[in-house]
N, C-alpha and C. Protein backbone atom coordinates (compact mmCIF):
# COMPACT_ATOMS: atom_id res chain seq x y z
N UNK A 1 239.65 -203.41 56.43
CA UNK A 1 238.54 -204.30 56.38
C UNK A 1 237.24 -203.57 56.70
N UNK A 2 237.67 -202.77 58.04
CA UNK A 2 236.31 -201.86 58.44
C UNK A 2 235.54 -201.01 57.12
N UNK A 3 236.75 -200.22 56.29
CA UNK A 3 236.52 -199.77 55.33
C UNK A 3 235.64 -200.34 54.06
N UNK A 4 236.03 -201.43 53.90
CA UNK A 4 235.29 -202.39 52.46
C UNK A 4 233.95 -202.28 53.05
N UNK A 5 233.42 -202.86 54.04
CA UNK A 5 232.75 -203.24 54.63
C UNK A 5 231.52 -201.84 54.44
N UNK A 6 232.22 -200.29 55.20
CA UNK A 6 231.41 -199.06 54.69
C UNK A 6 231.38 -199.22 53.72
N UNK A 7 232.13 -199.25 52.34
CA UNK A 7 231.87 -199.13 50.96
C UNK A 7 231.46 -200.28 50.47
N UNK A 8 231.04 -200.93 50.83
CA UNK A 8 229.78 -202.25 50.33
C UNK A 8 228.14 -201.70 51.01
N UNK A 9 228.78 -201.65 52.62
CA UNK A 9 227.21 -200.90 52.66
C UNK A 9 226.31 -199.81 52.38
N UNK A 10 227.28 -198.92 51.98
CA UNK A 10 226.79 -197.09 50.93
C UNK A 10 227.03 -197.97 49.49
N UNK A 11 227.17 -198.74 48.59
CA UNK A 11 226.92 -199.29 47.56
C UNK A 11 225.59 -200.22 47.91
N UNK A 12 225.19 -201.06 48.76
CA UNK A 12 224.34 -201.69 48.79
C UNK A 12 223.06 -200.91 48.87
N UNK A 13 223.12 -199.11 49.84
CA UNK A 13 222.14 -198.61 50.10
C UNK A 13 221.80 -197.72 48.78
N UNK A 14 223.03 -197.50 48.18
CA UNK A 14 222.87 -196.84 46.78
C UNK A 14 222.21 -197.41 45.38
N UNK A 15 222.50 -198.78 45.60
CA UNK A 15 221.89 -199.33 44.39
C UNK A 15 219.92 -200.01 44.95
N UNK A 16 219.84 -200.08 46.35
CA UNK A 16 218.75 -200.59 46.54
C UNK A 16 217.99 -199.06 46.25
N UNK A 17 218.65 -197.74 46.25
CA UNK A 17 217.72 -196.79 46.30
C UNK A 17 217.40 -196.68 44.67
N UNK A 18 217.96 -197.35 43.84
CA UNK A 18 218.12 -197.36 42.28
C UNK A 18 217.31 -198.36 41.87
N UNK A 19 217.11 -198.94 42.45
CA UNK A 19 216.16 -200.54 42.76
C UNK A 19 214.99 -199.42 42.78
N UNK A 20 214.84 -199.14 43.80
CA UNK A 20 213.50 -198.51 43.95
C UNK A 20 212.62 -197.61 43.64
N UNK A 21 213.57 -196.33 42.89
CA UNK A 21 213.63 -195.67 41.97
C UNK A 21 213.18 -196.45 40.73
N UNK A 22 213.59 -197.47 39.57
CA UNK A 22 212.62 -197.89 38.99
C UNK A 22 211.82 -198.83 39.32
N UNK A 23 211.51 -199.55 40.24
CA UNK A 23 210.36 -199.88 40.26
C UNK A 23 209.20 -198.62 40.29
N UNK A 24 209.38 -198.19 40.63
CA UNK A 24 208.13 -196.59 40.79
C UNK A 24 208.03 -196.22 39.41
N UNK A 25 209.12 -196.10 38.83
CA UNK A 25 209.48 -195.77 37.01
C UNK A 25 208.36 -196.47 36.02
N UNK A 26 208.56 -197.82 36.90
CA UNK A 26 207.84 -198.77 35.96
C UNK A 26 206.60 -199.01 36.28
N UNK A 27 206.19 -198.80 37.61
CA UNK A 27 204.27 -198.58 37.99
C UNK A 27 204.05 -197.20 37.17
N UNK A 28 204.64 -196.49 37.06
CA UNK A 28 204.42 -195.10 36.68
C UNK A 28 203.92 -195.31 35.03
N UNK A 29 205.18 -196.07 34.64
CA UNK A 29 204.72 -196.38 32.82
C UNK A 29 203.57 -197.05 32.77
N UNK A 30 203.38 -198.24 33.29
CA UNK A 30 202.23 -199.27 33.38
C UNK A 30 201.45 -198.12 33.62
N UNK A 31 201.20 -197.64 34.67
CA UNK A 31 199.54 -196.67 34.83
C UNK A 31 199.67 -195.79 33.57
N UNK A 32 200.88 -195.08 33.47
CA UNK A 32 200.38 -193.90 32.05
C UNK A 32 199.48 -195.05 30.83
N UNK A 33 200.50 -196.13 30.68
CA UNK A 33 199.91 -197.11 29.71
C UNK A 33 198.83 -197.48 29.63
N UNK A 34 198.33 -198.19 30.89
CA UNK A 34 197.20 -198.13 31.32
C UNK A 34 195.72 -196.70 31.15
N UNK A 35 196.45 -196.27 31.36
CA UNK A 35 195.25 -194.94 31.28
C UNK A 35 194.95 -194.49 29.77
N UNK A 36 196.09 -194.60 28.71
CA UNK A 36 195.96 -194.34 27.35
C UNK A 36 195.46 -195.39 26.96
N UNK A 37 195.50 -196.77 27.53
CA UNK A 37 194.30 -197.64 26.72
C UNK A 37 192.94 -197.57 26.61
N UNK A 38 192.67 -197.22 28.11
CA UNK A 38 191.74 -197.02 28.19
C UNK A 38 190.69 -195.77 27.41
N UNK A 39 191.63 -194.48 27.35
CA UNK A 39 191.30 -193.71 26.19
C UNK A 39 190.90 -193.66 25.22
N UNK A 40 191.80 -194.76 24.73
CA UNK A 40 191.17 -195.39 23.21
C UNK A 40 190.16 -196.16 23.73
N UNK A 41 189.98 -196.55 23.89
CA UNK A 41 189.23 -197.93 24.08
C UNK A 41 187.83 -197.31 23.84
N UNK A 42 187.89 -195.95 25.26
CA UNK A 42 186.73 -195.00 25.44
C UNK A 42 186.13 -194.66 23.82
N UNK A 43 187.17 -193.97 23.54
CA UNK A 43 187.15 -193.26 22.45
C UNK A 43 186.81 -193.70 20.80
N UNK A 44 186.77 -194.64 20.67
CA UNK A 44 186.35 -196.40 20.00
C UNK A 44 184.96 -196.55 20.38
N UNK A 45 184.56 -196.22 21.84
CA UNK A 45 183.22 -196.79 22.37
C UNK A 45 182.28 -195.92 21.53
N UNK A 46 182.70 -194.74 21.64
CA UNK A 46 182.18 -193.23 21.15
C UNK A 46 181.88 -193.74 19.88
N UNK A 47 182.85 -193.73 19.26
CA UNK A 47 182.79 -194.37 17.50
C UNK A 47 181.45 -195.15 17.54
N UNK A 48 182.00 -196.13 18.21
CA UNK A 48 180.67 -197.21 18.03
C UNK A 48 179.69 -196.52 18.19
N UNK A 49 178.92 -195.76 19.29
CA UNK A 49 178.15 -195.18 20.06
C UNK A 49 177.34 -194.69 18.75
N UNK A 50 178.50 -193.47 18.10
CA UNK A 50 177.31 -192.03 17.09
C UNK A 50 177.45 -193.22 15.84
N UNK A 51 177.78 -194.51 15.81
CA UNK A 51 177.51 -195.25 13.96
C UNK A 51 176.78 -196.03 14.60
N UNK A 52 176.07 -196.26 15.69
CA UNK A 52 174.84 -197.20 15.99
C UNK A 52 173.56 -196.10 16.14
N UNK A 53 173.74 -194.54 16.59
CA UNK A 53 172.85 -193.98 16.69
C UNK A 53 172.36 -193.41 15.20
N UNK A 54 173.23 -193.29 14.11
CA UNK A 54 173.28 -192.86 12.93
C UNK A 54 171.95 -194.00 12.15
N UNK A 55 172.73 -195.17 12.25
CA UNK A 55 172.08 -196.62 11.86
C UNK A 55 170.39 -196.85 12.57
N UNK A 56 170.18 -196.25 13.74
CA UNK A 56 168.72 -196.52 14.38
C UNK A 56 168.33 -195.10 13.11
N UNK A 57 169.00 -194.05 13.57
CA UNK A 57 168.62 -192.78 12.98
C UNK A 57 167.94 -193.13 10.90
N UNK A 58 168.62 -193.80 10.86
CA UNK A 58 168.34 -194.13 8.90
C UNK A 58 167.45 -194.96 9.19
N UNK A 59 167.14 -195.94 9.85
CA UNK A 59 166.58 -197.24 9.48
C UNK A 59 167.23 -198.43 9.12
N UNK A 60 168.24 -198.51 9.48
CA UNK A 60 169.19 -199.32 8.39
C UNK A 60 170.22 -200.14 9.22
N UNK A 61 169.27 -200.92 10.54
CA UNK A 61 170.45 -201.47 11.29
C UNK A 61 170.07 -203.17 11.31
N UNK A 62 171.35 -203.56 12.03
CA UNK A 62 171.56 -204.86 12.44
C UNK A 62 171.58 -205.19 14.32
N UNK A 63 170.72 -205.26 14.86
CA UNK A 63 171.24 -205.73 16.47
C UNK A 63 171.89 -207.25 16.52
N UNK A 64 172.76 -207.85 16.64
CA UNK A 64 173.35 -208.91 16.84
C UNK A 64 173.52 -209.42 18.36
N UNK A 65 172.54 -210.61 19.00
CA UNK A 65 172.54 -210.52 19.90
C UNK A 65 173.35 -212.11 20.70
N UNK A 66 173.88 -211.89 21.85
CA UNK A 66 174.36 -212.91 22.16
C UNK A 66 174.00 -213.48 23.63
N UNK A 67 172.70 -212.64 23.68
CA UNK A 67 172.55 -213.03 25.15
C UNK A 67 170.67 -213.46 24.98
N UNK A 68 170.29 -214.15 25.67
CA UNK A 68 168.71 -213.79 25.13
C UNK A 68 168.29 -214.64 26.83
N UNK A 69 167.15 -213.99 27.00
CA UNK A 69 166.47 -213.98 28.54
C UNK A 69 165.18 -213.66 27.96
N UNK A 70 164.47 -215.35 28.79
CA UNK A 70 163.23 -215.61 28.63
C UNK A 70 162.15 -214.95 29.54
N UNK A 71 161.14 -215.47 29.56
CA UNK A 71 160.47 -215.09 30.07
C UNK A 71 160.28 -215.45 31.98
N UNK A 72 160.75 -216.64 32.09
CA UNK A 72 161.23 -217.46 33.38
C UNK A 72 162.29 -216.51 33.92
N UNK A 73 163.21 -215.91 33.37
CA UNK A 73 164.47 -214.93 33.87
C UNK A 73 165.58 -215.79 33.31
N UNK A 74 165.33 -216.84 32.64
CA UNK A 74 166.30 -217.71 32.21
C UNK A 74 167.14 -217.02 31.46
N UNK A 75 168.43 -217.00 31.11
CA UNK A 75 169.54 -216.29 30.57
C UNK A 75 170.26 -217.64 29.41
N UNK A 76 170.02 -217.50 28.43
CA UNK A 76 170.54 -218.49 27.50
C UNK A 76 172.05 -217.74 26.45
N UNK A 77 172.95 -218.07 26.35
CA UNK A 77 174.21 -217.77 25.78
C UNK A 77 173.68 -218.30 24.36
N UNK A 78 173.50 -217.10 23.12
CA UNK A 78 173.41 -218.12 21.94
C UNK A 78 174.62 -217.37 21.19
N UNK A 79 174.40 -217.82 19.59
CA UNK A 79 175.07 -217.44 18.58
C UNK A 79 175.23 -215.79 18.41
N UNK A 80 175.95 -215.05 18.27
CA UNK A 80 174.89 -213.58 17.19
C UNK A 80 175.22 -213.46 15.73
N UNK A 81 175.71 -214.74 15.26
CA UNK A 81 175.28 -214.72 14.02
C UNK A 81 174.41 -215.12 13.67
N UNK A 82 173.60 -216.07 14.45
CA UNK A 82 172.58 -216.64 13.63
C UNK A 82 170.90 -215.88 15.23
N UNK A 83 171.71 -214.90 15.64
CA UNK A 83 170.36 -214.27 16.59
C UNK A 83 170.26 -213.04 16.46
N UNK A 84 169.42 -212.06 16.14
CA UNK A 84 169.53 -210.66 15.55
C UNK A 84 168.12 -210.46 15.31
N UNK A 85 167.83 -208.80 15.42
CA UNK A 85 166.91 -208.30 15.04
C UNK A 85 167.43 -206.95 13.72
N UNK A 86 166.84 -207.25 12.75
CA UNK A 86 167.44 -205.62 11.88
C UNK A 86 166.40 -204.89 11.10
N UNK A 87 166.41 -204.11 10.94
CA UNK A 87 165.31 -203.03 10.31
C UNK A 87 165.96 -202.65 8.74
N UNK A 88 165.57 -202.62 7.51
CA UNK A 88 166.39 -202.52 6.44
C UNK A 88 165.09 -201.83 5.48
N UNK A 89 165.38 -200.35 6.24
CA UNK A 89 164.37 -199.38 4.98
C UNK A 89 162.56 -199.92 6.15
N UNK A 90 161.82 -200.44 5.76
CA UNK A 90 160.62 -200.91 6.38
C UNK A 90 160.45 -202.14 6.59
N UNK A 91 161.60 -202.70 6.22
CA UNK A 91 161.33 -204.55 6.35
C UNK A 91 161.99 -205.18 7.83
N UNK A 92 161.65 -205.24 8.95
CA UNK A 92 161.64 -205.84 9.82
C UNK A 92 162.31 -207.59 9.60
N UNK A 93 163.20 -207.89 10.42
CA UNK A 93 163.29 -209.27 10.51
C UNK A 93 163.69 -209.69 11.94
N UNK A 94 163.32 -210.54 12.97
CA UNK A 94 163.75 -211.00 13.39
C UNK A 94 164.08 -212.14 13.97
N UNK A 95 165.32 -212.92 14.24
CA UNK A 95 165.48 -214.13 14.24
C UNK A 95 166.06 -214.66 15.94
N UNK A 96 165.60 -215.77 16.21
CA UNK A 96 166.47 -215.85 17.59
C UNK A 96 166.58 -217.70 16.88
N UNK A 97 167.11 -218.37 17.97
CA UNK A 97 167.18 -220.12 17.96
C UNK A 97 168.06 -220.20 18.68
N UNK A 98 168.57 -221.40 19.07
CA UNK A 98 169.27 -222.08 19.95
C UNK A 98 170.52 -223.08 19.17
N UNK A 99 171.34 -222.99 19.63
CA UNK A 99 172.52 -224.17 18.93
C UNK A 99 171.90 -225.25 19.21
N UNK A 100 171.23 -226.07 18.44
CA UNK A 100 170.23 -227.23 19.11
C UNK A 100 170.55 -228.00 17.54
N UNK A 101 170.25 -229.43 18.34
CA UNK A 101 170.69 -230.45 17.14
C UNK A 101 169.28 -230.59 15.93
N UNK A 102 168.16 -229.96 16.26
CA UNK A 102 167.15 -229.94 15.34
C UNK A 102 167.37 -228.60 14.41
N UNK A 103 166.99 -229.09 13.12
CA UNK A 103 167.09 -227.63 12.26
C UNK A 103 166.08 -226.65 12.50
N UNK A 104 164.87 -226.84 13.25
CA UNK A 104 163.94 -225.59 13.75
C UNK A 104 163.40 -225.61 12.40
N UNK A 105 162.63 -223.87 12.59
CA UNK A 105 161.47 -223.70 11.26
C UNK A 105 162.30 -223.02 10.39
N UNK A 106 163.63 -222.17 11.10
CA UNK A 106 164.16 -221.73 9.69
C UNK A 106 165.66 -222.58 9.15
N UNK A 107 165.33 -223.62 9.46
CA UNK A 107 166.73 -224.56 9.09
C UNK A 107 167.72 -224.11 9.86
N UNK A 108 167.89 -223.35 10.98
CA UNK A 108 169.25 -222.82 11.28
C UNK A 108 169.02 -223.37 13.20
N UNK A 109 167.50 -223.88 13.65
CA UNK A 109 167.48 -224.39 15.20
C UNK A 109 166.75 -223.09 15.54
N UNK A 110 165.90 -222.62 14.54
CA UNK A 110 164.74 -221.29 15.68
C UNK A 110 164.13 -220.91 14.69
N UNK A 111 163.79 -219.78 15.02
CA UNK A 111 162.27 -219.21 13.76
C UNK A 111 163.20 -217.89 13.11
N UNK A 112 162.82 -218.04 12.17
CA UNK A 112 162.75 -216.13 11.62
C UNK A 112 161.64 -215.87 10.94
N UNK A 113 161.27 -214.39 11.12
CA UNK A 113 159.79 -213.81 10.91
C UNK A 113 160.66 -212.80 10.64
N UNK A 114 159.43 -212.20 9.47
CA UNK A 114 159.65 -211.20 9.08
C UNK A 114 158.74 -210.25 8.92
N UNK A 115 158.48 -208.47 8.88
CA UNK A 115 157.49 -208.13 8.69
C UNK A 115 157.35 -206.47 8.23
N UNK A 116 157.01 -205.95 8.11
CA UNK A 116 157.01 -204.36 7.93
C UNK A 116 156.87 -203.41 9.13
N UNK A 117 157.82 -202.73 9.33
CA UNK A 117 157.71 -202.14 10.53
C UNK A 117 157.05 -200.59 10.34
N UNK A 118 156.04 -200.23 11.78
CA UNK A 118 155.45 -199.21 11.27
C UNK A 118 155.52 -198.49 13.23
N UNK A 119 154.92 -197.21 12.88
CA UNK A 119 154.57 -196.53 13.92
C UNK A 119 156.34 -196.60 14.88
N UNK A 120 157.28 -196.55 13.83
CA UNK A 120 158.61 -195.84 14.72
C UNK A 120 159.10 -195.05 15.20
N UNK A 121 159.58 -194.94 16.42
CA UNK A 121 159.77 -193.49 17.05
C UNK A 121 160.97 -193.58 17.79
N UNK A 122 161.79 -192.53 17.82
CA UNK A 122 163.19 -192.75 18.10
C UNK A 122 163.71 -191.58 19.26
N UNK A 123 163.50 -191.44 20.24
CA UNK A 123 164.00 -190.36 21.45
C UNK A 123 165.39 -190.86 22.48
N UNK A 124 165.80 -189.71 22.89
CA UNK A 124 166.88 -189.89 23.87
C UNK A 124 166.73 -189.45 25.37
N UNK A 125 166.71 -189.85 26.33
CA UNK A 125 166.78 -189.31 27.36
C UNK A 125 168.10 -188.75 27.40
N UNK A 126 167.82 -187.32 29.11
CA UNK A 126 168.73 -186.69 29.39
C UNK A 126 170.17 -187.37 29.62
N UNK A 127 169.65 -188.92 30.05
CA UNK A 127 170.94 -189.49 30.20
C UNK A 127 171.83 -190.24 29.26
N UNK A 128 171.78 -190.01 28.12
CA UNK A 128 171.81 -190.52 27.20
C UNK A 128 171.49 -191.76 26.27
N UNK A 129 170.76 -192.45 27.02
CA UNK A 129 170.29 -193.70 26.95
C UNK A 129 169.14 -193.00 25.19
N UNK A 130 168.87 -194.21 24.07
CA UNK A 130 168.58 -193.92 23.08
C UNK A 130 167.23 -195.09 23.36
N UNK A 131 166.06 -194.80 22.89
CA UNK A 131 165.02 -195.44 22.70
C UNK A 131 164.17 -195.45 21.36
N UNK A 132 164.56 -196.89 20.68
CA UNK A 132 163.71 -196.49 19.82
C UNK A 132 162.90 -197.96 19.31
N UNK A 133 161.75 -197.78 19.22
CA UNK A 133 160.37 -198.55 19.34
C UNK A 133 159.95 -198.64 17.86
N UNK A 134 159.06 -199.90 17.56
CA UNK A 134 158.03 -200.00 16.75
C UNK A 134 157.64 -201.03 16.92
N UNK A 135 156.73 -201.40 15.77
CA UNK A 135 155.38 -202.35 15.26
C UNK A 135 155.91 -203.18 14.30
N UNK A 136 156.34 -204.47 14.46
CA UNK A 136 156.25 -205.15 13.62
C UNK A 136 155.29 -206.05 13.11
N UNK A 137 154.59 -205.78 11.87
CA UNK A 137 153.45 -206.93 11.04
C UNK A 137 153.69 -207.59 10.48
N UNK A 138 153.65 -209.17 9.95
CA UNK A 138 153.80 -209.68 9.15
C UNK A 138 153.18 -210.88 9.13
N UNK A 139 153.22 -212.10 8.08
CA UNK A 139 152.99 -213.23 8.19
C UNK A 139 153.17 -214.08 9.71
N UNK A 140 154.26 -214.17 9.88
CA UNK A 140 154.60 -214.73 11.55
C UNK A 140 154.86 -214.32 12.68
N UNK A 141 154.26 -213.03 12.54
CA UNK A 141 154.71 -211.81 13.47
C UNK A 141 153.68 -210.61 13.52
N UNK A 142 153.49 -210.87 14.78
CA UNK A 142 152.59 -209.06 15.11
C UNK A 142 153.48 -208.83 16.73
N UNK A 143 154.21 -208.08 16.68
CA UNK A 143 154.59 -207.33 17.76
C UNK A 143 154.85 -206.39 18.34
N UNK A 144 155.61 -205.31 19.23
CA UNK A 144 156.20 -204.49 19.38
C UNK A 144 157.48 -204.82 20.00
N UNK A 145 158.71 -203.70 19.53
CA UNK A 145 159.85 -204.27 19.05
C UNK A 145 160.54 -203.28 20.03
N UNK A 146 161.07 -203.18 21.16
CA UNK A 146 161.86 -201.83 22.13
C UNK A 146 162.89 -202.16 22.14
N UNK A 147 163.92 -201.39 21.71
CA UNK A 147 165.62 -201.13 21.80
C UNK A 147 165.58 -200.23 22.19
N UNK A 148 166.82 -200.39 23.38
CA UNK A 148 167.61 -199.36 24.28
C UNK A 148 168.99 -199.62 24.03
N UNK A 149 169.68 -198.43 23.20
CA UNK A 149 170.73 -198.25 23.24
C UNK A 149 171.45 -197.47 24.18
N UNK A 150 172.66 -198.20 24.79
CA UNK A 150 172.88 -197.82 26.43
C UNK A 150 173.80 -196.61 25.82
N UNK A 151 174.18 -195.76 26.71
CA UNK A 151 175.16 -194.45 26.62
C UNK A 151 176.77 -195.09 26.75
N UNK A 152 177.49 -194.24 25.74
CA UNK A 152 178.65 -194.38 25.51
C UNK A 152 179.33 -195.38 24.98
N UNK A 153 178.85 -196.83 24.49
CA UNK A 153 178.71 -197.74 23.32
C UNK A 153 178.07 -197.81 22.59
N UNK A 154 178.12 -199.36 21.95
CA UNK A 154 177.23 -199.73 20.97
C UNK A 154 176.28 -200.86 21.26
N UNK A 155 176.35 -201.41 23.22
CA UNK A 155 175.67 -202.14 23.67
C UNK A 155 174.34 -201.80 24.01
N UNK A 156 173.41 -202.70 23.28
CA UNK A 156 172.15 -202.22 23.15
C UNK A 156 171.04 -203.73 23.90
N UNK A 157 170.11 -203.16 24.36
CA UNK A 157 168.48 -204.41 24.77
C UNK A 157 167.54 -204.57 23.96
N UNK A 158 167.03 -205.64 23.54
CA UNK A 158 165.24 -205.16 22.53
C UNK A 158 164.47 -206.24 23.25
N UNK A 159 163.40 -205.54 23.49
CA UNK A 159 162.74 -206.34 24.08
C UNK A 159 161.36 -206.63 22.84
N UNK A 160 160.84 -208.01 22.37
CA UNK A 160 159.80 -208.18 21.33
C UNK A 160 158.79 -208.78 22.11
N UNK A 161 157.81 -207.78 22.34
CA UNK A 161 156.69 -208.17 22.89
C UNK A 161 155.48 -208.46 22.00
N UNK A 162 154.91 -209.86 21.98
CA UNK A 162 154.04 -209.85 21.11
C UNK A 162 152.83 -209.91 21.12
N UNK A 163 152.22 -209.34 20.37
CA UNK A 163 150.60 -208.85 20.69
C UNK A 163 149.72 -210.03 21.17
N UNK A 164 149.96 -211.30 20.76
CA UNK A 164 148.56 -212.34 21.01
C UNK A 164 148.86 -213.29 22.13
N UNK A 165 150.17 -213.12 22.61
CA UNK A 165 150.73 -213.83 23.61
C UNK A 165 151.28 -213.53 24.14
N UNK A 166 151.94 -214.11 25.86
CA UNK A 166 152.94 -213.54 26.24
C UNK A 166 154.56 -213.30 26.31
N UNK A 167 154.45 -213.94 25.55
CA UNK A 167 155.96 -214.97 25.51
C UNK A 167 157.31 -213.58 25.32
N UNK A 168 157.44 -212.74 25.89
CA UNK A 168 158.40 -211.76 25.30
C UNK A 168 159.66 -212.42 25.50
N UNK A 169 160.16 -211.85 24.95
CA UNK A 169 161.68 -212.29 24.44
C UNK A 169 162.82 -210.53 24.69
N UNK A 170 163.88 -211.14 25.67
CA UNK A 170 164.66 -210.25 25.81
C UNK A 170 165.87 -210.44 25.08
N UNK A 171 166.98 -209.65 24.46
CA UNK A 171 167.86 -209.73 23.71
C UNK A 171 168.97 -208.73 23.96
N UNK A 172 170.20 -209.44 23.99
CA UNK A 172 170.96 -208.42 24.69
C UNK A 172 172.44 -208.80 23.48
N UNK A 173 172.81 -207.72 22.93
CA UNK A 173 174.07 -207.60 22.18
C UNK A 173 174.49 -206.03 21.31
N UNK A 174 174.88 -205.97 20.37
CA UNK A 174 175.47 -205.01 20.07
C UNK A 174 174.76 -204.36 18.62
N UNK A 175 174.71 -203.61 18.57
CA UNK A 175 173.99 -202.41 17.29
C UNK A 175 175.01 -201.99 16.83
N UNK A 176 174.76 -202.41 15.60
CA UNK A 176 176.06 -201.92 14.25
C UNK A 176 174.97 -201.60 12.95
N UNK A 177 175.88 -200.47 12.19
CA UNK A 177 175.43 -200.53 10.76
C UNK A 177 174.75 -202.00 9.77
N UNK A 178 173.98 -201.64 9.22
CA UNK A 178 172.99 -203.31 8.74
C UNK A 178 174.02 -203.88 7.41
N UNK A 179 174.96 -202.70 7.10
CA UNK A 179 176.13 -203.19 5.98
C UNK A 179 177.32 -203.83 6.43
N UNK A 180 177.53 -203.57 8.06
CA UNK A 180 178.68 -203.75 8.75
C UNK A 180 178.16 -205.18 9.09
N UNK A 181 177.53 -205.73 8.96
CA UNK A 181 176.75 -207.34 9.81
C UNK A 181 177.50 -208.65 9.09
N UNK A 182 177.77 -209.29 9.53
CA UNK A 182 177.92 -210.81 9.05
C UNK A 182 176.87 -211.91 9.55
N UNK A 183 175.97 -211.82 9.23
CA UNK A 183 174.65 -213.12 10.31
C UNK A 183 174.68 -214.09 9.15
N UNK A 184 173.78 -215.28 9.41
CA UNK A 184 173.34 -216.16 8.61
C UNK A 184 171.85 -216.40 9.00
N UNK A 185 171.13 -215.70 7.74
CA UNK A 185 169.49 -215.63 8.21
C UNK A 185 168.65 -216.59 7.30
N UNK A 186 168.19 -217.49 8.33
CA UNK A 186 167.81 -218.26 7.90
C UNK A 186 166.29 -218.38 6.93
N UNK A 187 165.56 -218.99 6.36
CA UNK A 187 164.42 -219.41 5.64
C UNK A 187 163.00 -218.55 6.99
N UNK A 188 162.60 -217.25 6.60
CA UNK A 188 161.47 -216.75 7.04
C UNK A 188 160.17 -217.79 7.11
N UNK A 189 159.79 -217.58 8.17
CA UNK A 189 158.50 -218.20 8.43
C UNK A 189 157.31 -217.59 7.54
């Protein structure tokens, strides 16, 4: 009896050490797993990163924004299909509105203006942060237009400050190729 008793308890200490052995097995996989997602993920960001700097670099982008902060500090959650700023060759557009039950000035619940953009200039700081500025003119629009594209994505800021008033408008979402875009732009002011 004494006997069973040892060979249940060197089986009990043998299999709890087998127990424990994979559990460690299996934090071990999870973190490797873990760490290769993140790789990609990184490595994806990158992607995004040099085809948003390419896109400021041509002229030829789309910012799609989903965050927009007023002038109060107010932080409003909108669409980014129907909120965006894009540059296409010299033609400036940009649109913001609100999911609001009125159709607004461009039928979609906000304005879009459009205009020719001039005096653009495109630099990087040491930290990689991308800056690139202009002038937009047009019928419903005289402003200046600042995007900061942040380092190591494709998450980018523009801030549209406009010349006759104060009303700037902050915009916070993502910079993609102007071919890569899906928006719905509404009737220009």
């Amino acid at each position: 009896m004494i006997r069973n008793m040892i060979l249940v308890g060197l089986l009990g200490l043998f299999f709890t050490g087998v127990t424990a052995q994979t559990a460690d097995n299996r934090k071990a996989v999870r973190k490797a797993e873990r760490a290769q997602r993140q790789q990609e993920r990184q490595a994806l960001d990158r992607l995004y990163h040099n085809e948003a700097v390419q896109a400021l670099d041509k002229r030829f982008f789309m910012m799609q924004t989903d965050r927009m902060m007023l002038r109060g500090g107010q932080v409003a959650l909108v669409d980014p299909t129907t909120n965006f700023v894009s540059l296409n060759g010299e033609t400036a557009t940009v649109q913001v509105g609100f999911n609001a039950a009125s159709a607004g000035m461009n039928g979609l619940g906000g304005i879009t203006v459009q205009g020719t953009a001039s005096d653009i200039t495109m630099r990087t700081d040491k930290k990689g942060y991308v800056f690139f500025d202009m002038n937009v003119v047009g019928i419903g629009i005289s402003a200046a237009v600042e995007i900061t594209l942040f380092p190591g994505n494709n998450s980018a800021s523009v801030t549209v400050l406009p010349n006759f008033n104060m009303n700037r408008v902050t915009l916070e979402g993502k910079l993609i190729p102007y071919d890569g875009s899906a928006v719905i732009e509404g009737a220009p002011y």
